[in-house]
Protein backbone atom coordinates (compact mmCIF):
# COMPACT_ATOMS: atom_id res chain seq x y z
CA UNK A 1 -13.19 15.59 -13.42
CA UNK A 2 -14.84 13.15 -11.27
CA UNK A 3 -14.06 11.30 -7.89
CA UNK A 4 -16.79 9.27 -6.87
CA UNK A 5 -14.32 7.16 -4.12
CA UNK A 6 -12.94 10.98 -3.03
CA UNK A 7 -16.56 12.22 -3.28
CA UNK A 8 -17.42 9.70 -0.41
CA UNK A 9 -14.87 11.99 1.58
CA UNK A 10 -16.73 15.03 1.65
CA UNK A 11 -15.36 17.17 4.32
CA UNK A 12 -12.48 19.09 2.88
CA UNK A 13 -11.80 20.52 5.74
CA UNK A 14 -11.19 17.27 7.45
CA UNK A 15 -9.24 16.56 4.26
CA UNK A 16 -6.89 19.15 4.28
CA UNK A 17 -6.09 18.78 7.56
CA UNK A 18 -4.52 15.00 7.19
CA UNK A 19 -3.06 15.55 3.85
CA UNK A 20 0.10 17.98 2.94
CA UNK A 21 -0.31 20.09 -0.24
CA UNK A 22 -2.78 19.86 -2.85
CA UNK A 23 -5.54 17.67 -3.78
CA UNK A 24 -6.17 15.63 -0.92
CA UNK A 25 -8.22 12.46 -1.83
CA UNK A 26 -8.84 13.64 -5.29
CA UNK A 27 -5.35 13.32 -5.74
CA UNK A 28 -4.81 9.84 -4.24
CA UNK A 29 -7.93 9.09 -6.74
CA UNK A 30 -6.46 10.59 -9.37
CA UNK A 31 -2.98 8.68 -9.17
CA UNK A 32 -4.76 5.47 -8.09
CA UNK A 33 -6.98 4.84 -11.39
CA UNK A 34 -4.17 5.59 -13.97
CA UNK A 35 -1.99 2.42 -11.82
CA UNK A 36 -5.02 0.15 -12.20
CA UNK A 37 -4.59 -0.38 -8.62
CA UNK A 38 -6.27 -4.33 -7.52
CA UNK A 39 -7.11 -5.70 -4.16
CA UNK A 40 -3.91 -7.50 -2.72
CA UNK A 41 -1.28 -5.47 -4.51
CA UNK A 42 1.70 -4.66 -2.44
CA UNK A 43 1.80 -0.32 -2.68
CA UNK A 44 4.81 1.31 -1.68
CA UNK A 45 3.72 5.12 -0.28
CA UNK A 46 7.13 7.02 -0.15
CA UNK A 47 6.25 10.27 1.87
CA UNK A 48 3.15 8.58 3.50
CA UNK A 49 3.00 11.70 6.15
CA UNK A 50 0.18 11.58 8.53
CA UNK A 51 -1.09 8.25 6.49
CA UNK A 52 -4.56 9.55 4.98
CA UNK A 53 -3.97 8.60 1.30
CA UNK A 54 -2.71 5.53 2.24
CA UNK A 55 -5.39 4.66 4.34
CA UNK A 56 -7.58 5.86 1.42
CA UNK A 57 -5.83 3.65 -1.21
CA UNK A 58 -6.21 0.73 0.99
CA UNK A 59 -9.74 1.34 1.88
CA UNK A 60 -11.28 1.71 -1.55
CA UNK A 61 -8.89 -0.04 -3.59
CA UNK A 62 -8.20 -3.08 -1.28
CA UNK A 63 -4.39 -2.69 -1.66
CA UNK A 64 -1.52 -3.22 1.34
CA UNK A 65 0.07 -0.20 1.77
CA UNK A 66 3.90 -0.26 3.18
CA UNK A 67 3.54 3.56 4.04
CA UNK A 68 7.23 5.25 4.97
CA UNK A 69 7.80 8.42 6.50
CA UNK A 70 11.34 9.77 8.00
CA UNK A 71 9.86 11.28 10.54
CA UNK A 72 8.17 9.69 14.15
CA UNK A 73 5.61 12.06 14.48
CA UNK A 74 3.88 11.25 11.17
CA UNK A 75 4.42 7.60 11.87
CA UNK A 76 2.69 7.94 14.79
CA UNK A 77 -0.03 10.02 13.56
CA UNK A 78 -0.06 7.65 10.56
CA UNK A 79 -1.29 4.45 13.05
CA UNK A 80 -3.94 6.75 14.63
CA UNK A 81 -5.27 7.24 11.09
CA UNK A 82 -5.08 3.36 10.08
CA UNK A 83 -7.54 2.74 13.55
CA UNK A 84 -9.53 5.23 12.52
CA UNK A 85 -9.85 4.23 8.77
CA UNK A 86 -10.21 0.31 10.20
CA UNK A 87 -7.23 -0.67 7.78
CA UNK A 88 -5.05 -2.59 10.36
CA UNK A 89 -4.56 -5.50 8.12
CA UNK A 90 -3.55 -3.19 5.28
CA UNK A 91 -1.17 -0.24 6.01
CA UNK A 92 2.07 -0.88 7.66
CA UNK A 93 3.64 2.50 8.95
CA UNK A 94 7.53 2.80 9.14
CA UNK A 95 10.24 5.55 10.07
CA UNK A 96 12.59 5.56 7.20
CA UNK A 97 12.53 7.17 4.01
CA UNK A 98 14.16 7.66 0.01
CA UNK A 99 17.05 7.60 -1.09
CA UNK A 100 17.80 4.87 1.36
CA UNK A 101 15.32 2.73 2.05
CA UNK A 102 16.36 -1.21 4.19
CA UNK A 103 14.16 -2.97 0.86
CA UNK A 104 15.21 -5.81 -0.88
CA UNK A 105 15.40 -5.19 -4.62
CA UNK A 106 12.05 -5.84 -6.45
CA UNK A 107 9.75 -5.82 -3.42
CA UNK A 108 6.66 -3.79 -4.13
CA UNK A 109 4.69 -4.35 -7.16
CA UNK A 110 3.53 -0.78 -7.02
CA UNK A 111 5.17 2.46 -5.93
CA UNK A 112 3.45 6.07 -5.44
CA UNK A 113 3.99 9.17 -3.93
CA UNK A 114 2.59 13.02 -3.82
CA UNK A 115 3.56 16.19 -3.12
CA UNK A 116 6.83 14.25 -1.29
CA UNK A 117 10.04 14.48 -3.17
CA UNK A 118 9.74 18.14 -4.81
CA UNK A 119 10.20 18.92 -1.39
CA UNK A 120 13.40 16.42 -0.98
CA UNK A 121 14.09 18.29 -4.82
CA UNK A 122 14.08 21.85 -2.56
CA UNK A 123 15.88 21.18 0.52
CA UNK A 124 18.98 18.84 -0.94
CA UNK A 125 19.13 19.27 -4.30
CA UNK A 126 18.76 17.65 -7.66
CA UNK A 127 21.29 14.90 -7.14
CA UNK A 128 19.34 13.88 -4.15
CA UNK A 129 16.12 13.57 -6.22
CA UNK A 130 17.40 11.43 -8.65
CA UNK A 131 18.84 9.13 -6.02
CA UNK A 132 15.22 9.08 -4.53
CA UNK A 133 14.10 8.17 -7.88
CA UNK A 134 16.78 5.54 -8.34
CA UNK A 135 16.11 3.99 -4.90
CA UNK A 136 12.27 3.64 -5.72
CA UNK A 137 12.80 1.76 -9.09
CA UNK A 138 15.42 -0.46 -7.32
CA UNK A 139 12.50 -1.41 -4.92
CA UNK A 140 10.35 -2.17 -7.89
CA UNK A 141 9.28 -5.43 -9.69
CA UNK A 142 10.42 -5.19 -12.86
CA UNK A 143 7.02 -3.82 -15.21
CA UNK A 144 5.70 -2.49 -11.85
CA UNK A 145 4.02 0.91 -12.16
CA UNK A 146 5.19 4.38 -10.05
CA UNK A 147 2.63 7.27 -9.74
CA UNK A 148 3.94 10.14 -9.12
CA UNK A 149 2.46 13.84 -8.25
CA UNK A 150 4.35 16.71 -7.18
CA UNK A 151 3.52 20.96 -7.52
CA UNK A 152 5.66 22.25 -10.25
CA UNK A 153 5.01 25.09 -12.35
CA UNK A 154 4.38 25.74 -15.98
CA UNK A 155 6.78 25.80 -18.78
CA UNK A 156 7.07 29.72 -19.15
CA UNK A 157 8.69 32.79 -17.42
CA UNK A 158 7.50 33.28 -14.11
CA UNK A 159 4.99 36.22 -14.20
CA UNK A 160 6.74 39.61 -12.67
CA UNK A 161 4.08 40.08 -9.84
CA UNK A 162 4.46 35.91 -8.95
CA UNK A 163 8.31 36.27 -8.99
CA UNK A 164 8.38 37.78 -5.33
CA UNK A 165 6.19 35.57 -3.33
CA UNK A 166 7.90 32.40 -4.54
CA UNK A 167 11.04 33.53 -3.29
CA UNK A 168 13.16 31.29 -0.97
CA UNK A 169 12.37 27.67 -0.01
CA UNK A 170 8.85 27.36 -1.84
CA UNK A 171 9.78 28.62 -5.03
CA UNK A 172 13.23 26.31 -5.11
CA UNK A 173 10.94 23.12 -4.87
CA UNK A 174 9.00 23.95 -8.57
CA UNK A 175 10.53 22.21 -11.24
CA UNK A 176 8.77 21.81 -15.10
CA UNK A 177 7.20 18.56 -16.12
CA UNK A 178 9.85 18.41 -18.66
CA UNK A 179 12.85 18.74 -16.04
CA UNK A 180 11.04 16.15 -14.15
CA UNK A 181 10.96 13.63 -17.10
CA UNK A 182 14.84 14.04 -17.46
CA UNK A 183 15.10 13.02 -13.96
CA UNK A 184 13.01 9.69 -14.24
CA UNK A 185 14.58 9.06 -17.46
CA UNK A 186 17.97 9.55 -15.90
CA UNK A 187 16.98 7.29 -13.17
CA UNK A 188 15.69 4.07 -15.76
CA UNK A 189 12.27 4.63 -15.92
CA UNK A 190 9.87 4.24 -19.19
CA UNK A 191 7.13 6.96 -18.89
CA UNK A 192 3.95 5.22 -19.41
CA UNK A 193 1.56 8.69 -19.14
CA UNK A 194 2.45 12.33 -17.85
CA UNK A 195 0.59 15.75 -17.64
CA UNK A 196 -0.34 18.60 -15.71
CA UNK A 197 -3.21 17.65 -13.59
CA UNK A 198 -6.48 19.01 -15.20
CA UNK A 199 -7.78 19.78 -11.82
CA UNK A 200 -4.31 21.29 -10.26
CA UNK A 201 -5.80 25.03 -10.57
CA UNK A 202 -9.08 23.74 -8.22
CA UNK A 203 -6.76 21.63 -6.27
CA UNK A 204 -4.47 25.16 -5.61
CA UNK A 205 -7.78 26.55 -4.62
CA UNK A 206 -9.23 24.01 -2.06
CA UNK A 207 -5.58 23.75 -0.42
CA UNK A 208 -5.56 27.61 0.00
CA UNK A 209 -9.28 28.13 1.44
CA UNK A 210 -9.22 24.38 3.77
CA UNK A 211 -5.46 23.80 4.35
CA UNK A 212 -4.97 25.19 8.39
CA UNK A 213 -1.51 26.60 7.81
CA UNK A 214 -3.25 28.43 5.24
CA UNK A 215 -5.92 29.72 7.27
CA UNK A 216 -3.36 30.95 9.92
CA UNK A 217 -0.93 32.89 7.02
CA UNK A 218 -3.30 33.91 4.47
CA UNK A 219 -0.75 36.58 2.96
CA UNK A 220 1.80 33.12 2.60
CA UNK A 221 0.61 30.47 -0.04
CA UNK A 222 -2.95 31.46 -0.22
CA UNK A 223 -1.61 35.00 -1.72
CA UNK A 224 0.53 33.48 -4.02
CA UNK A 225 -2.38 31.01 -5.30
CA UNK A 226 -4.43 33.80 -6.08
CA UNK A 227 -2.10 36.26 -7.36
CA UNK A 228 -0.77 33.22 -9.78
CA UNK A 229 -4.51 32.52 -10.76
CA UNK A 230 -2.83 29.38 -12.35
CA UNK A 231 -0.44 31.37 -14.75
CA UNK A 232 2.60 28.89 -13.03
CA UNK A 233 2.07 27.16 -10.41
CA UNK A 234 0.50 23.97 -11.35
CA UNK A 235 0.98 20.26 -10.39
CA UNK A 236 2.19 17.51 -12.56
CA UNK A 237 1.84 14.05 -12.53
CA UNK A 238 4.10 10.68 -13.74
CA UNK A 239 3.09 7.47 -14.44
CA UNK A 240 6.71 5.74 -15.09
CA UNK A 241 7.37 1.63 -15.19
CA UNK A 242 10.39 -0.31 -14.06
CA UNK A 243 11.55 -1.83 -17.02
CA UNK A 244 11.16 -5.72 -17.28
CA UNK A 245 15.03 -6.04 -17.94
CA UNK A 246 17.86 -3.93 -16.77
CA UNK A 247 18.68 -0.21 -18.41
């Protein structure tokens, strides 16, 4: 596919470095044009972490970004990021995060997030990644849109020689498209569009040859990419809407 905003981002390596997981700007692109995204729009970024996407979506789509993050340190990095991208009018940064966010019901008439909750999905469960779900259509206007993008893997058996390297905390954060359509079913969303990402095999293969922690462990993730060769792991995407009346 093409991404002539992302394509005005060419350093990957620069790229990789500010965004977590794959796809990078491509990503944010990719999300952004199926949510018909319009200057002035108020975007909800759950999972914001250092801010680059968000700064992204604000710069070439004109949107203002309330970007959330649990943690200080991506915050902060996050407000470095909006100086540097000139978006000060644009991208609020603030410490909190899903499933319990201080928003007042129908806030945000537009909600996205990437390679976030499958790790919330990993590290507390399924119950917690419904409520996460749950929390961001409760922030919603009702018809508002919520792109979504997360790695998850393909609906077959894991192959024999992947099986081992996605042991352990990685390979519990992989769901199927399909599981992840019960969950934003479950939590009162209409799916307006989902998929695997077209581009999630390159996307794997940028994140493994720019991404620094991958530099640094190239028998980790980088292994696992190319053992895989896109046999699994893949990355899906949602594109759900709040319903206009109540489930």
């Amino acid at each position: 596919m093409e991404y002539p905003k992302a394509s005005k981002y060419p350093d990957l390596a620069e790229v990789y470095a500010q965004c977590c997981g794959p796809g990078g700007l491509k990503l944010a692109e990719f999300i952004a044009e199926r949510l018909n995204l319009t200057p002035g729009m108020l975007l909800l970024d759950v999972g914001t972490n250092w801010g680059y996407q968000s700064c992204f979506l604000a710069k070439e789509y004109g949107v203002v970004a309330v970007a959330i993050d649990p943690s200080e340190a991506n915050i902060s990095r996050l407000k470095e990021n909006v100086r540097s991208w000139d978006v000060q009018e644009n991208v609020l940064g603030l410490k909190t995060g899903v499933p319990d966010t201080p928003f007042a019901d129908d806030s945000f008439s537009v909600a996205y997030s990437t390679t976030t909750l499958e790790m919330i999905r990993g590290m507390h469960g399924e119950d917690v990644f419904r409520d996460s779900l749950s929390e961001i259509r409760r922030v919603l206007r009702p018809g508002a849109l919520f792109g979504y993008g997360d790695p998850m893997h393909m609906p077959v058996e894991i192959p024999s020689d992947v099986a081992p390297l996605v042991e352990g905390d990685w390979g519990k954060c992989f769901a199927t498209l399909d599981e992840t359509l019960d969950a934003f079913m479950a939590a009162g969303f209409e799916v307006v569009e989902s998929g695997y990402a077209p581009d999630a095999k390159q996307w794997w293969e940028e994140y493994a040859q720019h991404d620094q922690g991958c530099k640094d462990d190239p028998d980790g993730d980088p292994r696992t990419i190319e053992v895989d060769a896109g046999r699994w792991v893949s990355f899906g995407y949602i594109i759900a809407r709040k319903p206009n009346s109540p489930p």
